[in-house]
N, C-alpha and C. Protein backbone atom coordinates (compact mmCIF):
# COMPACT_ATOMS: atom_id res chain seq x y z
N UNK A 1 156.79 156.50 179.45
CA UNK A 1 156.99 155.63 178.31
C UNK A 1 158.34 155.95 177.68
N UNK A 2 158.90 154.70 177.36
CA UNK A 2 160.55 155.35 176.99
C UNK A 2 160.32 154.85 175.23
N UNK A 3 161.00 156.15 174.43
CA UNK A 3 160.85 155.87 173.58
C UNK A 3 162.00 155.45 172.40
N UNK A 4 161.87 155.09 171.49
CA UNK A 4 162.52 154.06 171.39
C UNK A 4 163.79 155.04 170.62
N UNK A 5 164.87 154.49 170.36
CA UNK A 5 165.62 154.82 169.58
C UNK A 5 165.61 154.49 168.41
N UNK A 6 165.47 155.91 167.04
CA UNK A 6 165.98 155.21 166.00
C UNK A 6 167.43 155.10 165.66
N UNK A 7 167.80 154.78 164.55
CA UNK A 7 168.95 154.21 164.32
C UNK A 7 169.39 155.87 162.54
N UNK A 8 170.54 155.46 162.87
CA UNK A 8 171.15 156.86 161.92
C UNK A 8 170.53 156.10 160.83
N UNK A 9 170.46 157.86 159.68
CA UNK A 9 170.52 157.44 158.50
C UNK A 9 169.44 156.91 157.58
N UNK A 10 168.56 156.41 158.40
CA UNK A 10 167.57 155.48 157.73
C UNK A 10 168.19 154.33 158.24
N UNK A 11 168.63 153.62 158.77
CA UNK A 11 169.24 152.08 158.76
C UNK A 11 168.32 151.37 159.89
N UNK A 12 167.47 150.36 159.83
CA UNK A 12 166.51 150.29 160.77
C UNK A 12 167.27 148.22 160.71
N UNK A 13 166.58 148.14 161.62
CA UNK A 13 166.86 146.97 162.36
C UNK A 13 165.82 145.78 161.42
N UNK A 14 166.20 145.17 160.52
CA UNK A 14 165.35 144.54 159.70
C UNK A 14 164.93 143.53 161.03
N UNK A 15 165.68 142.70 161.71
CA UNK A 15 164.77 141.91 162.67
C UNK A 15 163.57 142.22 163.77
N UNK A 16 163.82 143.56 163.24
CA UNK A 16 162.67 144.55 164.23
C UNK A 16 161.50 144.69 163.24
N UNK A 17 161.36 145.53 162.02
CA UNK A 17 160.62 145.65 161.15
C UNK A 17 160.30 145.08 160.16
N UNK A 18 160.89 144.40 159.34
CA UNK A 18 160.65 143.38 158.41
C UNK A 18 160.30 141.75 158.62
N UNK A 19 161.19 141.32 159.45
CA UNK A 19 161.44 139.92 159.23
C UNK A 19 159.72 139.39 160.42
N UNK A 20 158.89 140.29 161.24
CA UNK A 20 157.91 139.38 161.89
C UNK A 20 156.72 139.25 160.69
N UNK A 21 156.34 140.77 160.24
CA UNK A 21 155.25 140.54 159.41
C UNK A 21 155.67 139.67 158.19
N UNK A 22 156.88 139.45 157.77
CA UNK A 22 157.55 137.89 156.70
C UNK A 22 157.13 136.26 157.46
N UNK A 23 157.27 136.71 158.65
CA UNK A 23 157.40 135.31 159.52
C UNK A 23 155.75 134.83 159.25
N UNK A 24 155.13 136.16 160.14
CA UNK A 24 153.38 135.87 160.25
C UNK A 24 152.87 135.30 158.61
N UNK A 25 153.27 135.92 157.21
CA UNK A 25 152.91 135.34 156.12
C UNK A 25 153.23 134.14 155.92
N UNK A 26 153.99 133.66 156.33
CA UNK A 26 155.20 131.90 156.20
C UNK A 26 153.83 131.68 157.36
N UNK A 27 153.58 131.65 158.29
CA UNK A 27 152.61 131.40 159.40
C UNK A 27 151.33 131.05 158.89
N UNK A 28 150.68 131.59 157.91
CA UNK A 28 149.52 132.14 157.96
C UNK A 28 148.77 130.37 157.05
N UNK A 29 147.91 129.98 157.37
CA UNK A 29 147.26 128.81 157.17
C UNK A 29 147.92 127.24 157.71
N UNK A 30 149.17 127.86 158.43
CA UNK A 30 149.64 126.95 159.61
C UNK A 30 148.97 126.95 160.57
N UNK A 31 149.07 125.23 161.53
CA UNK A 31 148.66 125.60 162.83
C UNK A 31 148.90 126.11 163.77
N UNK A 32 150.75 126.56 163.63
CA UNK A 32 151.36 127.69 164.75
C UNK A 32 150.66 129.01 164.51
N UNK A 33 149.98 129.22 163.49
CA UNK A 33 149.98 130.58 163.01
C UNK A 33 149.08 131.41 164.50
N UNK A 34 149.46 132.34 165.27
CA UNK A 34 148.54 132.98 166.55
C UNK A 34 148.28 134.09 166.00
N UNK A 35 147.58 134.60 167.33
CA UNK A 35 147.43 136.06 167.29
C UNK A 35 148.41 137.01 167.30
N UNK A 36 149.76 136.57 167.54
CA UNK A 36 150.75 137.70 167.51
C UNK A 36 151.37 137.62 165.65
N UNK A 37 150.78 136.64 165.57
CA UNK A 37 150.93 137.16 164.03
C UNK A 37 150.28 137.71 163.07
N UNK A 38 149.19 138.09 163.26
CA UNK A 38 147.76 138.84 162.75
C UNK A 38 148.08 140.37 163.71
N UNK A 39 148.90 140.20 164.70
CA UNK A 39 148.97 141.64 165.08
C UNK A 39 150.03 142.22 164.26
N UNK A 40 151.49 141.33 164.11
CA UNK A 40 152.19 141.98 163.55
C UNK A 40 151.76 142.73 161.80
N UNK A 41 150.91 141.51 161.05
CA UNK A 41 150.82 141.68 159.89
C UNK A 41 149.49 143.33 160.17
N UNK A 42 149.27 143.07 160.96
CA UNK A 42 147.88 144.56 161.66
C UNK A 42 148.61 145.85 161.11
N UNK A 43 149.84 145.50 161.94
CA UNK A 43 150.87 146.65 162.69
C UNK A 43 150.81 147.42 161.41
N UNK A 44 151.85 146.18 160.13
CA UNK A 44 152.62 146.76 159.31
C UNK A 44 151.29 147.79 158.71
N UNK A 45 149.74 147.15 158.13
CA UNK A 45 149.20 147.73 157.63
C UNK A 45 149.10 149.27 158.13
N UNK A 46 148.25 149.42 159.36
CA UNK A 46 148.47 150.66 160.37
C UNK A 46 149.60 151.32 159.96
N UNK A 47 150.41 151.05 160.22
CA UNK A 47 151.82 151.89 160.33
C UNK A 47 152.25 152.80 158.61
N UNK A 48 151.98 152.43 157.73
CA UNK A 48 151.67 152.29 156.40
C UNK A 48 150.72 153.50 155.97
N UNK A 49 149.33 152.69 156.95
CA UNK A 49 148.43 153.78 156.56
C UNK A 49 148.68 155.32 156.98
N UNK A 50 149.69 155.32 157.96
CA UNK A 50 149.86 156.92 158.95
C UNK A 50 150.79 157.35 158.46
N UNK A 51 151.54 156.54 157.63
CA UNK A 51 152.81 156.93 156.80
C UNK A 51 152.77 157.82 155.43
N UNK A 52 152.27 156.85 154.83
CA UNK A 52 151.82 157.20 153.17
C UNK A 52 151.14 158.55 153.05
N UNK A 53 150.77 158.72 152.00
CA UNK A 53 150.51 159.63 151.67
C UNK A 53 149.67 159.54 151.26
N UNK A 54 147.71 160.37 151.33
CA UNK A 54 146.67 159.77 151.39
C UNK A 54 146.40 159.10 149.74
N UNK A 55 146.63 159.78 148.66
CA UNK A 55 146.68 158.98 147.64
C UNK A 55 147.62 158.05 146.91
N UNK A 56 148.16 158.02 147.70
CA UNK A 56 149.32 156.86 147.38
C UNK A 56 148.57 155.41 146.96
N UNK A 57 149.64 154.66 145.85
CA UNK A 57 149.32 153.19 146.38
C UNK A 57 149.18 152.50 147.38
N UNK A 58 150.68 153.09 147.84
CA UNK A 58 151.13 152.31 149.53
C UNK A 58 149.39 152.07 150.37
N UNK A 59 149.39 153.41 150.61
CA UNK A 59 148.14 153.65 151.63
C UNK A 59 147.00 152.87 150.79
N UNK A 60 146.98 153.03 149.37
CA UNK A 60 145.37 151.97 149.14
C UNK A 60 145.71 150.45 149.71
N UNK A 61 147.40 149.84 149.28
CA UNK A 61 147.44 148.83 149.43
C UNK A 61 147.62 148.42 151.36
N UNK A 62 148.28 149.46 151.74
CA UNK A 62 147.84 149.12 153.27
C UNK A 62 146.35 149.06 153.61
N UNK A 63 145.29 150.28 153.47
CA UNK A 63 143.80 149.91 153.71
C UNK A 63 143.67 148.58 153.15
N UNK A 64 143.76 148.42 151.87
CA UNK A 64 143.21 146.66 151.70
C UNK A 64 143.61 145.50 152.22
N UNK A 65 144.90 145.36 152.49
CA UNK A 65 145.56 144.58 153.47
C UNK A 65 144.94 144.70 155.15
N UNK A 66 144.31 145.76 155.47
CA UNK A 66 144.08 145.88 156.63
C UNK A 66 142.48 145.33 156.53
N UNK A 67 141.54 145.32 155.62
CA UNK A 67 140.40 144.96 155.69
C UNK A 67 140.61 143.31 155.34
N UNK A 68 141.21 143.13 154.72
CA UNK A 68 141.57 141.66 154.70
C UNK A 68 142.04 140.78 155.74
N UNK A 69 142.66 141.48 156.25
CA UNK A 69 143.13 140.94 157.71
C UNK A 69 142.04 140.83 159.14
N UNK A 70 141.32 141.72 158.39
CA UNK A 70 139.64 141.58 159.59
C UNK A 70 138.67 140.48 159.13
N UNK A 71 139.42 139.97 157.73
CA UNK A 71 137.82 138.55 157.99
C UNK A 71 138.56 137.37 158.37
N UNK A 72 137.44 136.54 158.22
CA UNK A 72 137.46 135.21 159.20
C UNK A 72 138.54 134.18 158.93
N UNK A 73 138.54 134.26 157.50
CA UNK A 73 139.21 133.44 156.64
C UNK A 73 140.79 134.13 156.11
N UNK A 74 141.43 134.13 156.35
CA UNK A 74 142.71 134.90 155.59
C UNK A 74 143.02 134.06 154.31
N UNK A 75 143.28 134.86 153.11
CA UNK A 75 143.32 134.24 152.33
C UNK A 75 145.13 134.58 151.47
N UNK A 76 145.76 133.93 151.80
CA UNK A 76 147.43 133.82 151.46
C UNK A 76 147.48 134.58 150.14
N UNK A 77 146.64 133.92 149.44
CA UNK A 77 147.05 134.40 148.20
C UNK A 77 146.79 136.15 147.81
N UNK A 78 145.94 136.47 148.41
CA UNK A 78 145.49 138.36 148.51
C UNK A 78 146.21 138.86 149.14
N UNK A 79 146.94 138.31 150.53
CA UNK A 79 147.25 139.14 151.41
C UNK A 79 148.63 139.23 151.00
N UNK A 80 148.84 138.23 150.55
CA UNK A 80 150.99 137.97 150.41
C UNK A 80 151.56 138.97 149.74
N UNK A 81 151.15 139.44 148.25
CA UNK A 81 151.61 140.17 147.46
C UNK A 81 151.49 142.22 148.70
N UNK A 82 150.36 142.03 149.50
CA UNK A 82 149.94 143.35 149.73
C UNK A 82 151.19 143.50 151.04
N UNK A 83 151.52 142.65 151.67
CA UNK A 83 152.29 142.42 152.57
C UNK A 83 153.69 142.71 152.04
N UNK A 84 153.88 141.65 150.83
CA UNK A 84 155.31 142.17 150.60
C UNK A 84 156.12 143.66 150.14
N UNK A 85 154.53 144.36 149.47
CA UNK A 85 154.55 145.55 148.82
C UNK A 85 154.81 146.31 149.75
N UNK A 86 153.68 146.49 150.90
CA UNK A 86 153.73 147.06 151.91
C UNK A 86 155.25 147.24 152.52
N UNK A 87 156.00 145.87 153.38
CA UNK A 87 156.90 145.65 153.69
C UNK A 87 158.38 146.63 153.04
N UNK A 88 158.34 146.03 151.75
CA UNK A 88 159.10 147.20 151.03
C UNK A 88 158.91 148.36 151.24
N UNK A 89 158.28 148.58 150.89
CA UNK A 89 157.87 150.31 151.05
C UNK A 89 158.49 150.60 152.67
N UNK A 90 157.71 150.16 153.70
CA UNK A 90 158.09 150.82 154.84
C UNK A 90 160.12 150.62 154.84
N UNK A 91 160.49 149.86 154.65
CA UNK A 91 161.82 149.75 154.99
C UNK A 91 162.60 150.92 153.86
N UNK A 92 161.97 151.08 153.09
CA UNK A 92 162.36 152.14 152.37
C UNK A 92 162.40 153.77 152.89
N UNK A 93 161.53 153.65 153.51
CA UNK A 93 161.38 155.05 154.39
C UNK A 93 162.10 155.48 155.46
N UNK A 94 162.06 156.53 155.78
CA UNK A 94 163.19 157.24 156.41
C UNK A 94 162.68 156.93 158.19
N UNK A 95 163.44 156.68 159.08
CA UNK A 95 163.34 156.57 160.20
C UNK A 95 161.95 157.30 160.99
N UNK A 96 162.57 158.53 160.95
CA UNK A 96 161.61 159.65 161.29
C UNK A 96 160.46 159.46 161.16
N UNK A 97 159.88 159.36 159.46
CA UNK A 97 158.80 159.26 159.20
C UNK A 97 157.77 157.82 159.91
N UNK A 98 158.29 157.03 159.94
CA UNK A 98 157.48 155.85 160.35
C UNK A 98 157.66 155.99 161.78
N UNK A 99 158.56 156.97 162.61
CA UNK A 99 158.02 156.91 164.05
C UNK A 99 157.11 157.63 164.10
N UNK A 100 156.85 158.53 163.68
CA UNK A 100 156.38 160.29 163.55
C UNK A 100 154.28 158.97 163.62
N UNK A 101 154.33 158.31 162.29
CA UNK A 101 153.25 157.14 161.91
C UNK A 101 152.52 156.22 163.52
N UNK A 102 153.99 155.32 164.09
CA UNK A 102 154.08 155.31 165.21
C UNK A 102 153.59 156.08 166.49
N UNK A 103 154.03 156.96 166.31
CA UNK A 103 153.28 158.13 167.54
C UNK A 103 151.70 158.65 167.60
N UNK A 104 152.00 158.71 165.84
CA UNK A 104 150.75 159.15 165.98
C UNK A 104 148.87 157.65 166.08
N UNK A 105 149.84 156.67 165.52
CA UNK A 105 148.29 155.76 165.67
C UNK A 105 148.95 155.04 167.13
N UNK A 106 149.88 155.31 167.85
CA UNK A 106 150.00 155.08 169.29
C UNK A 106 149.15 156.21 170.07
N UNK A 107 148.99 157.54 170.04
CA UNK A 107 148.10 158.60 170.18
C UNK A 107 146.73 158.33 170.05
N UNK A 108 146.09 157.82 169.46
CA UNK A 108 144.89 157.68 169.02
C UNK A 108 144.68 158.69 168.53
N UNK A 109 145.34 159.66 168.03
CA UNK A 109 144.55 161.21 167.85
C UNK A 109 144.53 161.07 165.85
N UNK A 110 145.25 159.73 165.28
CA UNK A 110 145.12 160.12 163.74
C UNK A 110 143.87 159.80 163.51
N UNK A 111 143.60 159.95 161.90
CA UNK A 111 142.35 160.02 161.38
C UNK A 111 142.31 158.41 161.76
N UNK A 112 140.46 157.87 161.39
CA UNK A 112 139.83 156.53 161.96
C UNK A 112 140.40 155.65 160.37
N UNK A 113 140.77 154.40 160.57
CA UNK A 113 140.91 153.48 159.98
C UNK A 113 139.93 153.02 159.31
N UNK A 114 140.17 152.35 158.36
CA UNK A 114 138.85 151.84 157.58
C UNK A 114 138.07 150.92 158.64
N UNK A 115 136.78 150.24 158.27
CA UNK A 115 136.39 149.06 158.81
C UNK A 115 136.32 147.86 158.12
C-alpha cells in the first residue's frame, strides 16, 4: 500500500479534503446526490472522530454527524451546520495528526464508532 504524501507545514490540498464533503452537502436532497457522497460526508465524520480529542466538541459534533448520516432520511438542515464545523476544524489541523486518524480507522485497530 503506498502511502500517501503529506504536504509541508500543514498546507493540505483543499481539493482533496475539503471541497468533496462541501460538494456531497450542495448534493444532498438532489437527485445526483450517490453513494460516494454519503461516503465522503462518512469519511469526514470518522476521520474527526480519530482525530479529536475524546471530549472535545469536534468529536461530539463528528459522532452526531456520523449517526445522522446512518438514517434513512438525511436531513440538510442538522447535518449542514455539523459538516461545516467539522470541515473547519479538520483543515485546521496539522498534517500529521489527521494521517496518524487515517491510519489508524484504516487499521481497524481504533476504538468502535458509535451506532
Amino acid at each position: 500500500m503506498k502511502r500517501k504524501t503529506l504536504l509541508p507545514l500543514g498546507i493540505k490540498k483543499r481539493t482533496v479534503t475539503e471541497l468533496p464533503a462541501l460538494i456531497a452537502l450542495h448534493a444532498m436532497g438532489e437527485p445526483w446526490f450517490c453513494d460516494q457522497h454519503l461516503s465522503d460526508l462518512m469519511a469526514l465524520a470518522m476521520v474527526c472522530q480519530f482525530a479529536a480529542k475524546p471530549d472535545s466538541d469536534v468529536r461530539a459534533a463528528a459522532e452526531q454527524l456520523f449517526v445522522l448520516l446512518g438514517q434513512e432520511t438525511l436531513d440538510r438542515e442538522k447535518i449542514g451546520p455539523l459538516v461545516t464545523f467539522t470541515n473547519e476544524w479538520l483543515q485546521s489541523q496539522p498534517n500529521g495528526r489527521i494521517q496518524k486518524a487515517i491510519d489508524v480507522l484504516i487499521s481497524g485497530k481504533g476504538p468502535a464508532l458509535p451506532a
